[in-house]
Protein backbone atom coordinates (compact mmCIF):
# COMPACT_ATOMS: atom_id res chain seq x y z
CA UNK A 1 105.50 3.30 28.74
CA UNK A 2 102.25 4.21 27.33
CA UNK A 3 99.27 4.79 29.86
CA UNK A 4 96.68 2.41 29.84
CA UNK A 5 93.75 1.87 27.41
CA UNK A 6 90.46 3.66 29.33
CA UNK A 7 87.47 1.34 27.94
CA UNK A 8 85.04 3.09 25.77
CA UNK A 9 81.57 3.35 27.27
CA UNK A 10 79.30 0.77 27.02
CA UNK A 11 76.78 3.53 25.42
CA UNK A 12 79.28 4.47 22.60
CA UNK A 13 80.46 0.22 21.60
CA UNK A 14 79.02 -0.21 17.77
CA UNK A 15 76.54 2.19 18.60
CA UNK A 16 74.33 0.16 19.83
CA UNK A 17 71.84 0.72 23.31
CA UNK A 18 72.84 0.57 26.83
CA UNK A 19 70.71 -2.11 27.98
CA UNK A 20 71.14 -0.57 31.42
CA UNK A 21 69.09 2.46 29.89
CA UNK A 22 67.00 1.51 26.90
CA UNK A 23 63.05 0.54 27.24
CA UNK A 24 61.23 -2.06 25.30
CA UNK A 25 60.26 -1.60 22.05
CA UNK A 26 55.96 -1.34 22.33
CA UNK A 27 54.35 -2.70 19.02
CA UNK A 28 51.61 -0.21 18.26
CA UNK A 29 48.04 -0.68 19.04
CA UNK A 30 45.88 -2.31 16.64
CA UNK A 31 43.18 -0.69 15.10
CA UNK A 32 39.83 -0.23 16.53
CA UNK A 33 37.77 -1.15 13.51
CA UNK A 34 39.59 -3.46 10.74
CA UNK A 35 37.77 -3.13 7.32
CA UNK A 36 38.24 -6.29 6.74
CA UNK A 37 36.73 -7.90 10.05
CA UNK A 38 36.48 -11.99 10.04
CA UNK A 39 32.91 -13.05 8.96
CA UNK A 40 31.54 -14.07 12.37
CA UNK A 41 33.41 -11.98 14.69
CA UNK A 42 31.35 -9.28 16.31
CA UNK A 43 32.28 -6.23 13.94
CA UNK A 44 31.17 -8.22 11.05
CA UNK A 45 28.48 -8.85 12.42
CA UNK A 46 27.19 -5.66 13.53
CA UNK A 47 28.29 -3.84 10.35
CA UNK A 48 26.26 -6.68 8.28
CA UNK A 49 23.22 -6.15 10.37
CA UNK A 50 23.28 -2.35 10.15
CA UNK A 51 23.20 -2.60 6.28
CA UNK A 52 20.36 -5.62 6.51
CA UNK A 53 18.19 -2.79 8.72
CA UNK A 54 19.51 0.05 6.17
CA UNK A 55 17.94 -1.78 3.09
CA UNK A 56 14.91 -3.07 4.59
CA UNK A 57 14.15 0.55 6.44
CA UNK A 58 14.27 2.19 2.88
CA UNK A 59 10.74 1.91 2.11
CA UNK A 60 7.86 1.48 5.08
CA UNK A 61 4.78 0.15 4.99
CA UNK A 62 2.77 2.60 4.14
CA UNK A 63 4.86 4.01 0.66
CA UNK A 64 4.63 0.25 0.10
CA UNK A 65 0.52 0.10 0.00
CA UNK A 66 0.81 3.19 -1.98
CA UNK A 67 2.94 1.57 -4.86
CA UNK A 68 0.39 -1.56 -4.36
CA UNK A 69 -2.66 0.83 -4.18
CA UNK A 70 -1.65 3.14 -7.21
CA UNK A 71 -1.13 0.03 -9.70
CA UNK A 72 -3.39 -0.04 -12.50
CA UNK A 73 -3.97 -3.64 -11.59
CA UNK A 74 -5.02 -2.95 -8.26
CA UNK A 75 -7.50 -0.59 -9.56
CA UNK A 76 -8.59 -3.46 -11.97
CA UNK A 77 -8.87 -6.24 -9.02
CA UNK A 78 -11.44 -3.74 -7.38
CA UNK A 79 -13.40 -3.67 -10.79
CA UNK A 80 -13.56 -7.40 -11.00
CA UNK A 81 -14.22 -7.33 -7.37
CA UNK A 82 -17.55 -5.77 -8.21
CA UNK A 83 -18.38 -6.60 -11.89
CA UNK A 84 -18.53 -10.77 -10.36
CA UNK A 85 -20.99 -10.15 -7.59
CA UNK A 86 -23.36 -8.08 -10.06
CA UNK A 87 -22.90 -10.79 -12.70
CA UNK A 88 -23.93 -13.37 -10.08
CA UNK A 89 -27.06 -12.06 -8.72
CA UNK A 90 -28.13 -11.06 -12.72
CA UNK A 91 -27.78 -14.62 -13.14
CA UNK A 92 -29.32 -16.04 -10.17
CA UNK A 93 -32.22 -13.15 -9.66
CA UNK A 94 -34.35 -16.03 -7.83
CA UNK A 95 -31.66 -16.85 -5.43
CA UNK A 96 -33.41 -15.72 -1.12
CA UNK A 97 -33.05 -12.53 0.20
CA UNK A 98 -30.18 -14.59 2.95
CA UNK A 99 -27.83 -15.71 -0.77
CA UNK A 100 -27.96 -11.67 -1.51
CA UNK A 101 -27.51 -10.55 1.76
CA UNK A 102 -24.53 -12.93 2.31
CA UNK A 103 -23.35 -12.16 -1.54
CA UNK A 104 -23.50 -8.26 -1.05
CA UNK A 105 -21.62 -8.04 2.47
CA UNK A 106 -18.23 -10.52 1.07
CA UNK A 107 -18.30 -7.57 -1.85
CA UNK A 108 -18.34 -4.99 0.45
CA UNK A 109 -15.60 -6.43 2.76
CA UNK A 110 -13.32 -6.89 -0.12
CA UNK A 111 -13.94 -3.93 -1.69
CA UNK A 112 -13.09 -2.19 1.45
CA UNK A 113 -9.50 -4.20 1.74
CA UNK A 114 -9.08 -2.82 -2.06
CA UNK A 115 -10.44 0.46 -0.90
CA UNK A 116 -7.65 0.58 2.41
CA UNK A 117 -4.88 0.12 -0.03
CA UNK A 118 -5.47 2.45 -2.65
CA UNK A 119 -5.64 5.16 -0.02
CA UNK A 120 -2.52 5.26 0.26
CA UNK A 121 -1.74 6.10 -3.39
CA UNK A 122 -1.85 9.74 -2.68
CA UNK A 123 1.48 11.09 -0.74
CA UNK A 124 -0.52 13.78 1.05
CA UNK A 125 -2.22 12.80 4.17
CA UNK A 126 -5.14 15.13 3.90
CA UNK A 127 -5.77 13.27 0.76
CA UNK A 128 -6.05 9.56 2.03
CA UNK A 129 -8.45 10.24 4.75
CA UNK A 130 -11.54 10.49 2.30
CA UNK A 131 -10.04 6.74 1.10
CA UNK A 132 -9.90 5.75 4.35
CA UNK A 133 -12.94 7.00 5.32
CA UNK A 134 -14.84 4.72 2.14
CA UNK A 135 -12.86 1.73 2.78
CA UNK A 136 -14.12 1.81 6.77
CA UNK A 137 -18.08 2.40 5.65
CA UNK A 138 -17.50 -0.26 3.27
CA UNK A 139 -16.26 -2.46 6.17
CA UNK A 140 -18.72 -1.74 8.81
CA UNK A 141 -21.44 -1.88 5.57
CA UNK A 142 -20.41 -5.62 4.81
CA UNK A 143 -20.57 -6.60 8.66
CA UNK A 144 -24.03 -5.22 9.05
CA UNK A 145 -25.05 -7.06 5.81
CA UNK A 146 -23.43 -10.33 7.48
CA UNK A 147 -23.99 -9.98 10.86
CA UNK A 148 -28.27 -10.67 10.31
CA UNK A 149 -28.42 -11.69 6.87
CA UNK A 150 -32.00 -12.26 7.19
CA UNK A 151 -32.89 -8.87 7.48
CA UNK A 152 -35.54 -7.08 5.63
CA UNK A 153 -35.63 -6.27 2.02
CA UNK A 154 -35.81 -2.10 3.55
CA UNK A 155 -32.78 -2.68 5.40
CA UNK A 156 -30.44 -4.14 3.04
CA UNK A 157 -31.29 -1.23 0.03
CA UNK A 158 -30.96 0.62 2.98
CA UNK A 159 -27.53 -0.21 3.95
CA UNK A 160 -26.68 -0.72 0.10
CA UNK A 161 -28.11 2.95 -1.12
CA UNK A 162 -26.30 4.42 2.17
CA UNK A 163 -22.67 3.51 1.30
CA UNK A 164 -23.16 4.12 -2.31
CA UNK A 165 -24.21 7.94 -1.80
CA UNK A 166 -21.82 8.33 0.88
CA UNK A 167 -19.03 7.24 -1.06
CA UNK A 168 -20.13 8.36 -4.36
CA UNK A 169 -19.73 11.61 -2.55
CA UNK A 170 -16.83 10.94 -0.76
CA UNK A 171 -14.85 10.08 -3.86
CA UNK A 172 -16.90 13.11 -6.17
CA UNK A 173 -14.63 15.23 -3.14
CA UNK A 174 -11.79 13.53 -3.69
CA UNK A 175 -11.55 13.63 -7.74
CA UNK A 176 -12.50 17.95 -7.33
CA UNK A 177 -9.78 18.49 -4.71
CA UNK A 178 -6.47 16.21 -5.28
CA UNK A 179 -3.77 17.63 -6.58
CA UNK A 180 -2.31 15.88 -9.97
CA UNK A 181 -5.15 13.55 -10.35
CA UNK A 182 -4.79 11.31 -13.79
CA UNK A 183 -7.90 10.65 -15.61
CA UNK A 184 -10.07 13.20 -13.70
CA UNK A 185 -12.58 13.06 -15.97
CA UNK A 186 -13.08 9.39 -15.38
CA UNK A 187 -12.84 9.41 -11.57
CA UNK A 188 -15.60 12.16 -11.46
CA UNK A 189 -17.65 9.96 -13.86
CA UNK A 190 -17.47 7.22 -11.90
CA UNK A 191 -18.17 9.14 -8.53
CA UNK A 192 -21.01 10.62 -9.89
CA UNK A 193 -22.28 6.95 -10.98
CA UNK A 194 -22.10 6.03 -7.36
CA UNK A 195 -24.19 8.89 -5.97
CA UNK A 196 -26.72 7.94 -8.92
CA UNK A 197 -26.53 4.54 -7.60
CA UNK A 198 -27.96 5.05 -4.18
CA UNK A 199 -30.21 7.63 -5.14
CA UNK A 200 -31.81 5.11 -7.13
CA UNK A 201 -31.43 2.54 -4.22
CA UNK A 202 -32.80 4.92 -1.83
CA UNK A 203 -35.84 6.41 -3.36
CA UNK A 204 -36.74 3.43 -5.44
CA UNK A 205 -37.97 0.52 -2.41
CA UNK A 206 -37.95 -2.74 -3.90
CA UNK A 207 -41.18 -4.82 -3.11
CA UNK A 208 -39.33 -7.97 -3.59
CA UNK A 209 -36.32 -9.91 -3.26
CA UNK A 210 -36.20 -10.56 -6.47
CA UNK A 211 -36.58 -6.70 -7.42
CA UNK A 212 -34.17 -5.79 -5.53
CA UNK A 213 -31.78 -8.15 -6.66
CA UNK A 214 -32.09 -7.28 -10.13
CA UNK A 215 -31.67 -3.18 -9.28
CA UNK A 216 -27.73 -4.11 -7.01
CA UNK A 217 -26.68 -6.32 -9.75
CA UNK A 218 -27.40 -3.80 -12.72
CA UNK A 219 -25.65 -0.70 -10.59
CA UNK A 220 -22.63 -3.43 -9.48
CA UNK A 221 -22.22 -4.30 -13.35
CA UNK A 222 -22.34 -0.32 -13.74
CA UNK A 223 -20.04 0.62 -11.06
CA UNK A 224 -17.55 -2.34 -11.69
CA UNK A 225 -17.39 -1.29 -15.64
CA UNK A 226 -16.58 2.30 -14.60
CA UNK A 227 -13.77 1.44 -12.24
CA UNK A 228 -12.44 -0.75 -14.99
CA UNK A 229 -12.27 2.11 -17.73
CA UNK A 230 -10.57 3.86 -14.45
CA UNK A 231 -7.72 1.27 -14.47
CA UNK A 232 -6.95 0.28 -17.85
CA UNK A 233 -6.64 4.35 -18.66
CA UNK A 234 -4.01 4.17 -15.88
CA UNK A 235 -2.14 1.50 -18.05
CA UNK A 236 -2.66 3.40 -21.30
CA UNK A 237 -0.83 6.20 -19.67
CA UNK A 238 1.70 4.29 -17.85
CA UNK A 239 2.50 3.14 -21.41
CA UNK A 240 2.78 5.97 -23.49
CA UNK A 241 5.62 7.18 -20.15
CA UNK A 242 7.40 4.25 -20.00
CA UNK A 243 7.71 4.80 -24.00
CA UNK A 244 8.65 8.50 -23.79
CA UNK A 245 11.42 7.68 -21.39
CA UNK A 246 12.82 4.83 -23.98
CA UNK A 247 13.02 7.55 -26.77
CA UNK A 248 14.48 9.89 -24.61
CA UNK A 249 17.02 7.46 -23.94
């Protein structure tokens, strides 16, 4: 007689688990960040708006004016800026002391915008505040001419002579002291031309409207010329770089 069969236990049949014993299987966690995040769902969203800020923070406002300000066209729009007024009162000498007041504060507002920008072609700081400096006499220069255009002829080659020696001067500083300057030469010329200017504006009093009309639209043609030669020798040399770098290439 053969002793009965003792069951296996229930931990040791096909190998498999005791379900008495065994725990649930827990499917891992998912990530915290998926790469590949559903357009619209937050993540996306912040990780597209972090690269939108990224791009647009890559260049501020003021390297921008300084790209604007240190373009040879730039320069040129200040040229024009003064070459048309001087035109315009050569042309129309007989034109009231009001028409040349009015005439010669708009130039001296714009110019001072032009002025503003190119200020901040120069990367050092020390080096923008005599452009700065110019482009706020010019402002407060063109206000005074508007704010009582029928003001004396005395007070207008007053204001006139004024911001021409101050920022003949101002620039005659600027084109001794900067650092890497291109076209020196031409920058001093032209500063110089300005302090000429309002020497000449200064210690010459015009009797007449018509006088003095004819001595600010000579020294605008002047000044506007010079300022020109300034920006098309910026081109010239932006030229022969942008060919040196093609035969180096």
């Amino acid at each position: 007689m053969t002793a009965p069969h003792d069951p296996a236990p229930a931990s040791g049949r096909a190998g498999g688990p005791d379900p008495t014993t065994s725990r649930p299987m827990v499917p891992p966690a998912p990530p915290a960040h998926h790469p590949t995040a559903a357009p619209g769902s937050a993540a996306h969203d912040s990780g597209a708006g972090a690269g939108a800020v990224g791009s647009r923070s890559g260049q501020g406002p003021a390297e921008a004016l300084g790209g604007l300000g240190g373009s040879w066209s730039w320069l040129l729009g200040a040229a024009v800026a003064t070459i048309v007024p001087g035109i315009l009162v050569l042309v129309w000498p007989d034109e009231t002391l009001h028409v040349l007041a009015v005439l010669v504060g708009l130039h001296l507002l714009v110019l001072g915008g032009f002025r503003f920008v190119a200020a901040f072609a120069r990367p050092d700081h020390g080096e923008r505040f005599p452009g700065l400096l110019i482009a706020v006499l010019y402002v407060v220069a063109g206000v005074l001419c508007l704010r009582n255009p029928l003001q004396t002829i005395t007070a207008l080659a007053l204001i006139v002579g004024m911001v021409w020696l101050v920022t003949g001067l101002l620039a005659l500083y600027t084109a001794m002291s900067a650092k890497d300057l291109p076209h020196r030469g031409l920058l001093l010329g032209a500063a110089v031309l300005g302090v000429v200017a309002g020497v000449v504006v200064l210690a010459l009093p015009a009797e007449s409207a018509r006088a003095l009309t004819r001595l600010l639209g000579l020294w605008l043609v002047l000044l506007g010329l010079a300022e020109g030669a300034v920006a098309l020798a910026g081109r010239a040399a932006l030229g022969r770089a942008s060919a040196r770098r093609a035969a180096a290439r």
